[in-house]
Protein backbone atom coordinates (compact mmCIF):
# COMPACT_ATOMS: atom_id res chain seq x y z
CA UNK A 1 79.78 87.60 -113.36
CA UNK A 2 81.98 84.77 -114.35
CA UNK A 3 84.72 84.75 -116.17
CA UNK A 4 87.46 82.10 -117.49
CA UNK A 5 89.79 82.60 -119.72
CA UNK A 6 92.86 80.50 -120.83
CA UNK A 7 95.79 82.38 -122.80
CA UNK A 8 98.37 80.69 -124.94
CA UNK A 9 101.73 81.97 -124.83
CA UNK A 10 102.91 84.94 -126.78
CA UNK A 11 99.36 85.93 -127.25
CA UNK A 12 98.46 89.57 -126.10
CA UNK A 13 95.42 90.41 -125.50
CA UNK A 14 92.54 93.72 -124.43
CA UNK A 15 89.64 92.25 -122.19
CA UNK A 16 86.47 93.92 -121.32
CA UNK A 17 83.53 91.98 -120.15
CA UNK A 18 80.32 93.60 -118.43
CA UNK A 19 77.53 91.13 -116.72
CA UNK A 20 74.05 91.78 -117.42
CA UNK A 21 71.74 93.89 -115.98
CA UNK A 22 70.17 91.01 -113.97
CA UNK A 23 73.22 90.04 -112.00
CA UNK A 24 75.14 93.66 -112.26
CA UNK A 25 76.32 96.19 -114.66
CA UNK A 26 79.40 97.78 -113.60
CA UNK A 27 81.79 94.40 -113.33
CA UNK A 28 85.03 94.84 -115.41
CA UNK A 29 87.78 92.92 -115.48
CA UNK A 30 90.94 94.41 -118.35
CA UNK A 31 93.66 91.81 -119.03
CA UNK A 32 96.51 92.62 -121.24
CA UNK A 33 98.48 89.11 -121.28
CA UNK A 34 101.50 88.50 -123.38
CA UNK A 35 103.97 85.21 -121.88
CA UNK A 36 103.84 81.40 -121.47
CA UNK A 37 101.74 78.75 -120.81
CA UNK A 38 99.38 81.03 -118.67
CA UNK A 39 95.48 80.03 -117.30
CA UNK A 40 93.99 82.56 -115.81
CA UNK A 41 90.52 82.43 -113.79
CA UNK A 42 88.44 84.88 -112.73
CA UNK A 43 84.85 84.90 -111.15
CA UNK A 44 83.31 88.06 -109.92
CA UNK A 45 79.43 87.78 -108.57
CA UNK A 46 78.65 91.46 -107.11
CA UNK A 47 78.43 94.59 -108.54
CA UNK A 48 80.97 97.27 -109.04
CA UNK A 49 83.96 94.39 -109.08
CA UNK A 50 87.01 95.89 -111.36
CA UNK A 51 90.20 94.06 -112.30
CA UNK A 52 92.61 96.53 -113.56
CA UNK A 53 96.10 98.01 -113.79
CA UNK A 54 98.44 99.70 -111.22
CA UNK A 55 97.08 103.31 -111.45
CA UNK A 56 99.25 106.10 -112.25
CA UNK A 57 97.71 109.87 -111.93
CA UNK A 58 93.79 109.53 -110.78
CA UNK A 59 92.03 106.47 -111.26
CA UNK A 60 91.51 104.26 -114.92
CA UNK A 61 89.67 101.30 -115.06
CA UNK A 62 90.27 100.55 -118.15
CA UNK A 63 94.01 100.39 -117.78
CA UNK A 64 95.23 96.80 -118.50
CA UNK A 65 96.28 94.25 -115.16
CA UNK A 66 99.45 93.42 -118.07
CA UNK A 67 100.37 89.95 -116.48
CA UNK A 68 103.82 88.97 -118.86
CA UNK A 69 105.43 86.45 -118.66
CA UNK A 70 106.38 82.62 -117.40
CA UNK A 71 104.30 79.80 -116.52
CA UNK A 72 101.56 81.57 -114.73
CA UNK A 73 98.35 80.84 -113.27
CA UNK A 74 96.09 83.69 -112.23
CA UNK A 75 93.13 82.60 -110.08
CA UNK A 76 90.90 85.93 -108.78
CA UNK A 77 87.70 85.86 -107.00
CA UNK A 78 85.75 88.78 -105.44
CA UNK A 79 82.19 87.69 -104.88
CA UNK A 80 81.14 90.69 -103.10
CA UNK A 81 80.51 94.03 -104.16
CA UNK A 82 82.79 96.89 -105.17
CA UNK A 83 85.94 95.41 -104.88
CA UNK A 84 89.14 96.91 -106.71
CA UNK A 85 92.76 94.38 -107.69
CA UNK A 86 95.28 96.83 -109.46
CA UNK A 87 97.63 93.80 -110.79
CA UNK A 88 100.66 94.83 -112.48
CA UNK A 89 103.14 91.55 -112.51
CA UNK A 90 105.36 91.60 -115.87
CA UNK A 91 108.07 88.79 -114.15
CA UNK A 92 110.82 86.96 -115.78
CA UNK A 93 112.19 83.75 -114.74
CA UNK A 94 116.23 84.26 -114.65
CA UNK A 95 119.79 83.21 -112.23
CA UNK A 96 118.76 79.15 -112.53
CA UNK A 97 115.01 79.62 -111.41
CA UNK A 98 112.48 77.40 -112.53
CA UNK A 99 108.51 77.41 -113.67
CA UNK A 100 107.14 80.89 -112.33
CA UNK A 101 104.42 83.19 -111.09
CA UNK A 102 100.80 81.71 -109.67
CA UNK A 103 98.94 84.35 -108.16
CA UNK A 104 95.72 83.71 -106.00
CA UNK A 105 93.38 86.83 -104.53
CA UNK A 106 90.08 85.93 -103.05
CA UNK A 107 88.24 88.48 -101.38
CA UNK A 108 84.32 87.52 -100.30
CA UNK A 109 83.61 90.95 -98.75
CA UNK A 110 83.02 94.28 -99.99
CA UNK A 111 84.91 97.65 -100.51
CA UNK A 112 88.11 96.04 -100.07
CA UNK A 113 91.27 96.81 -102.18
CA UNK A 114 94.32 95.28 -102.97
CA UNK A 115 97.23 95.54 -105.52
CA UNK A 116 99.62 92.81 -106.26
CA UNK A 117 102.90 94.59 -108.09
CA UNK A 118 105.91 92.31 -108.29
CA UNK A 119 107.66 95.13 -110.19
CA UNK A 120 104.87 96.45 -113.21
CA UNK A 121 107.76 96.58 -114.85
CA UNK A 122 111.21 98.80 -113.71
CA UNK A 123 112.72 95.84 -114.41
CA UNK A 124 114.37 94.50 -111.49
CA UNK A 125 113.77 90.86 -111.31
CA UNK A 126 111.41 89.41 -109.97
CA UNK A 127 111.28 85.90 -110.78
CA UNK A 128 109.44 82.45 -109.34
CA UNK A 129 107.15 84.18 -106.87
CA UNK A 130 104.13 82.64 -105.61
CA UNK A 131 101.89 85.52 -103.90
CA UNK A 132 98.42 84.17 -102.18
CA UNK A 133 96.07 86.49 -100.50
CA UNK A 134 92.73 85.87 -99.25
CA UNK A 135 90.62 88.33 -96.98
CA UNK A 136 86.48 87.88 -95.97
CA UNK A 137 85.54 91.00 -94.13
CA UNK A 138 84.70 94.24 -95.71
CA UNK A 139 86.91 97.12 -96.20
CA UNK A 140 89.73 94.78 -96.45
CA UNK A 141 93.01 95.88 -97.85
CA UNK A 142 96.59 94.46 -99.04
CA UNK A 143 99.51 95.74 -100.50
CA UNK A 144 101.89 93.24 -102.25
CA UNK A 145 105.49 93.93 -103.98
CA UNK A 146 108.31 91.39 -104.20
CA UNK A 147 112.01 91.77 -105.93
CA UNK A 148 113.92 89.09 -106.39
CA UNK A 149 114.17 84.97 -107.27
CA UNK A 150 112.21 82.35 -105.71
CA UNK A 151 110.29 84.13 -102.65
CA UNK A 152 106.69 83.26 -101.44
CA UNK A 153 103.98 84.87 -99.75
CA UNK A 154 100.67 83.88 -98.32
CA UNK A 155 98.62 86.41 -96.53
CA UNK A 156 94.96 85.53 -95.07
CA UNK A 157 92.16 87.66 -93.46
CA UNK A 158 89.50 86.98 -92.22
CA UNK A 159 86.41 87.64 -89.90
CA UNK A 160 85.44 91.29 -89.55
CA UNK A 161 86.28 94.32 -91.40
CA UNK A 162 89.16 96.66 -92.35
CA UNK A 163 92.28 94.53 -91.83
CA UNK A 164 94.78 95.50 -93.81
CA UNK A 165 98.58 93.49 -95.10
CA UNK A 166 100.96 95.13 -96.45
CA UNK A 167 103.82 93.22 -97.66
CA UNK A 168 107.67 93.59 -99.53
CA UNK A 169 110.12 91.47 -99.89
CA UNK A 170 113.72 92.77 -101.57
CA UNK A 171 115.88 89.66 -101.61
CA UNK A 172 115.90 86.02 -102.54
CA UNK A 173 114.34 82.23 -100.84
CA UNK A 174 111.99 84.45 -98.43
CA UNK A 175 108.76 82.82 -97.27
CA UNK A 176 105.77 84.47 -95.40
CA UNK A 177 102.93 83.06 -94.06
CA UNK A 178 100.82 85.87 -92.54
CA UNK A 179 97.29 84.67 -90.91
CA UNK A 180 94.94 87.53 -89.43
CA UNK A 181 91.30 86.24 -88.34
CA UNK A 182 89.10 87.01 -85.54
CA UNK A 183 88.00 90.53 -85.33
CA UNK A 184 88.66 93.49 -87.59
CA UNK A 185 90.79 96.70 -87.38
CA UNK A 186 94.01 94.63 -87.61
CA UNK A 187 97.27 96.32 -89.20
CA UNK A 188 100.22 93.70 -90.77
CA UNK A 189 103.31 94.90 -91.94
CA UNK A 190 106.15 92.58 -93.51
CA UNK A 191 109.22 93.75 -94.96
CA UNK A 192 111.97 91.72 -95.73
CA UNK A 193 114.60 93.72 -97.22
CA UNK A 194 113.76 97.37 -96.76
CA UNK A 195 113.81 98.89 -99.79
CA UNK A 196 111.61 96.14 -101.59
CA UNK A 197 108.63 98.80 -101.71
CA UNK A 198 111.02 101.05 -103.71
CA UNK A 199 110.56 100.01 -107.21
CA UNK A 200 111.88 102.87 -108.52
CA UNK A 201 115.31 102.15 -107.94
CA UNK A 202 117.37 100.34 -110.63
CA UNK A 203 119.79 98.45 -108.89
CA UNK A 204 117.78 96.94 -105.09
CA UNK A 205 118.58 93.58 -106.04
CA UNK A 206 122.51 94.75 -105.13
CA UNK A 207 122.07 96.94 -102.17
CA UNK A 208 122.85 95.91 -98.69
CA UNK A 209 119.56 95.96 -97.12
CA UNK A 210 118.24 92.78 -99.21
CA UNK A 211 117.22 90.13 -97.60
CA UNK A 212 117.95 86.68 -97.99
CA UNK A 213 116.59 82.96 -96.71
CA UNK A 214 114.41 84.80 -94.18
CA UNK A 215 111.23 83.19 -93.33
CA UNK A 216 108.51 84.95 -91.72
CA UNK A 217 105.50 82.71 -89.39
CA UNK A 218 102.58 85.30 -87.92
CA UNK A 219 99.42 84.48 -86.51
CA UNK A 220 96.88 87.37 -85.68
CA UNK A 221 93.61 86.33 -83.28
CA UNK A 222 91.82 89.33 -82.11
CA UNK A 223 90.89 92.71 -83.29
CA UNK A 224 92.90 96.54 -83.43
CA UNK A 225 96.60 94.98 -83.15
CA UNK A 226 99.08 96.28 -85.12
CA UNK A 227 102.14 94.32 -86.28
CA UNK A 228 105.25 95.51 -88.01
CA UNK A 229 108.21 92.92 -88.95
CA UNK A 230 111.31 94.02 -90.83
CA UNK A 231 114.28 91.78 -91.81
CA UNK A 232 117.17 92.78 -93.39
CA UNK A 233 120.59 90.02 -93.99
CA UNK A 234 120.69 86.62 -94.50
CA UNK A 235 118.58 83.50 -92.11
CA UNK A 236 116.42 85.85 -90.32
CA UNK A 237 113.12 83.81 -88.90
CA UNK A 238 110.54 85.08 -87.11
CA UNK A 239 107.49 83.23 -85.48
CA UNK A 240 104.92 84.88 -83.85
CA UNK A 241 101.66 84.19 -82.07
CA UNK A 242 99.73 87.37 -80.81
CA UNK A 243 95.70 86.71 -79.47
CA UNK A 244 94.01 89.43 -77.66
CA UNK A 245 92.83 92.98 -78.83
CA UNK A 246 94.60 96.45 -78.93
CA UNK A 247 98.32 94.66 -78.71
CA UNK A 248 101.33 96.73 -80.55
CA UNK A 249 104.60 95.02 -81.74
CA UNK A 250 107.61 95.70 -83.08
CA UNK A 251 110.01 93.56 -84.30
CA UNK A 252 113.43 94.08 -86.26
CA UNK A 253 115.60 91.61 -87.51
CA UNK A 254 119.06 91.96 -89.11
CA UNK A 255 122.14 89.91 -89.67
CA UNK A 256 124.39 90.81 -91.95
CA UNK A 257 126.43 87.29 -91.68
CA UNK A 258 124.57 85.28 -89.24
CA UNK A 259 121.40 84.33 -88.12
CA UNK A 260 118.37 86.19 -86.10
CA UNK A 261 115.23 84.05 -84.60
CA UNK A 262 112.66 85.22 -83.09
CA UNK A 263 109.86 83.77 -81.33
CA UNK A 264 107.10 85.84 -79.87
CA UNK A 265 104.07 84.25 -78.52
CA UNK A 266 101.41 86.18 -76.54
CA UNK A 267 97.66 85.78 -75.24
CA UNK A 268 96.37 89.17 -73.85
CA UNK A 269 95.52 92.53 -74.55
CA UNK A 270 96.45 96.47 -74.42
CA UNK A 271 100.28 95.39 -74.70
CA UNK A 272 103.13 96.30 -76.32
CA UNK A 273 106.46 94.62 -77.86
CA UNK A 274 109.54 96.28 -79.31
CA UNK A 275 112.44 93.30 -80.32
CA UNK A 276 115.44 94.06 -82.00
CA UNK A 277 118.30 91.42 -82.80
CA UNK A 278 121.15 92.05 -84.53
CA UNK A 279 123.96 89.67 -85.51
CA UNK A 280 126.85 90.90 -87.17
């Protein structure tokens, strides 16, 4: 199935498109768009392929992805079969930021799931966010959820099955750039600012456990590591280079004033790391 659709601004809209038999006939992509200046692309070629909503109680495919507001540009491919994006979005471009949004999800394999929140709405801001995932292997899944002005992410898997990103930022001018190939089995977790996963909350954008100008570097080579990275203050960077198999780390970042780097670089496998720097 292939889809392309290009929607003006202040136009909402209900989409629900079905291939044919020949190619498949359980595709569905639901849009509900209502914003500015938005072009939104979507190809699906498997079967069993679904755009749709974040889910509340049970599952709903035809609840809508919503996407409101800004200058977005939505590009989604899945190619393979049975593949699930729960959306979300509603953003709002607000304290001096410019332009807005692009979101890009490619996926190739099949049975993979990911959901790409920035908010859907509770209405903290979350404004100017550019959010890029891409994963190959089967089984493949990512998390995404971002509060705040001006932060970027871009995640990419690939090679064999069932890695999984999971990624929140609370906090403003944050940049990831998460890279996972190699084998499968891999487990990435970001979080810059804890809290950013709690949408629920009406005021994260003023707690003290935002984070701000943190940048975050990883490269994954191998298969069965798991990685966990948490920032929390202001200038935090971490860069970090793990090959092998089986490898464990840890690292936590926060300064409340200062700054906090990082660098981690290993080649190896079966080990583990557990950093913490602190700078008050």
């Amino acid at each position: 199935m292939k889809i392309s659709l290009k929607v003006l601004a202040a136009v909402s809209m209900l989409v629900a498109n079905y291939v044919t038999p020949a190619l498949a006939f359980d595709n569905s992509i639901y849009i509900e768009q209502s914003g500015n200046n938005s072009t939104i692309t979507m190809t699906q070629d498997g079967a069993g392929n679904v755009v749709r909503g974040i889910q509340g109680t049970g599952t709903d495919n035809t609840t809508p992805a919503l996407i409101t507001g800004d200058a977005n540009t939505v590009t989604i491919n899945q190619i393979g079969t049975s593949n699930v994006l729960n959306l979300g979005v509603q953003t709002s471009v607000q304290d001096g930021s410019t332009g807005g949004n692009n979101f890009n999800y490619t996926v190739n394999g099949n049975n993979s799931v990911a959901t790409i929140n920035s908010n859907n709405d509770n209405k903290n801001s979350s404004a100017s966010n550019n959010i890029t995932v891409n994963q190959t292997g089967d089984f493949s899944g990512a998390s995404i959820n971002v509060l705040g002005s001006l932060n970027t992410i871009n995640a990419t898997t690939t090679g064999g099955s069932r890695n999984n990103v999971t990624s929140t930022i609370n906090g403003n001018n944050n940049t990831q750039s998460i890279s996972v190939s190699g084998g499968g089995d891999n487990n990435v977790t970001v979080n810059q600012g804890i809290g950013g996963s709690a949408i629920s909350s009406s005021n994260l954008e003023n707690v003290a456990t935002t984070n701000t100008n943190g940048t975050v570097t990883l490269s994954v080579t191998g298969s069965s590591n798991t990685v966990g990275i948490s920032q929390t203050g202001n200038m935090n960077s971490t860069t970090a280079t793990i090959i092998g198999s089986s490898n464990n780390a840890t690292i936590t970042q926060a300064a409340v004033t200062g700054n906090t780097t990082v660098n981690l670089v290993s080649s190896g496998s079966g080990n583990t790391f557990t950093i913490t720097s602190v700078a008050h």
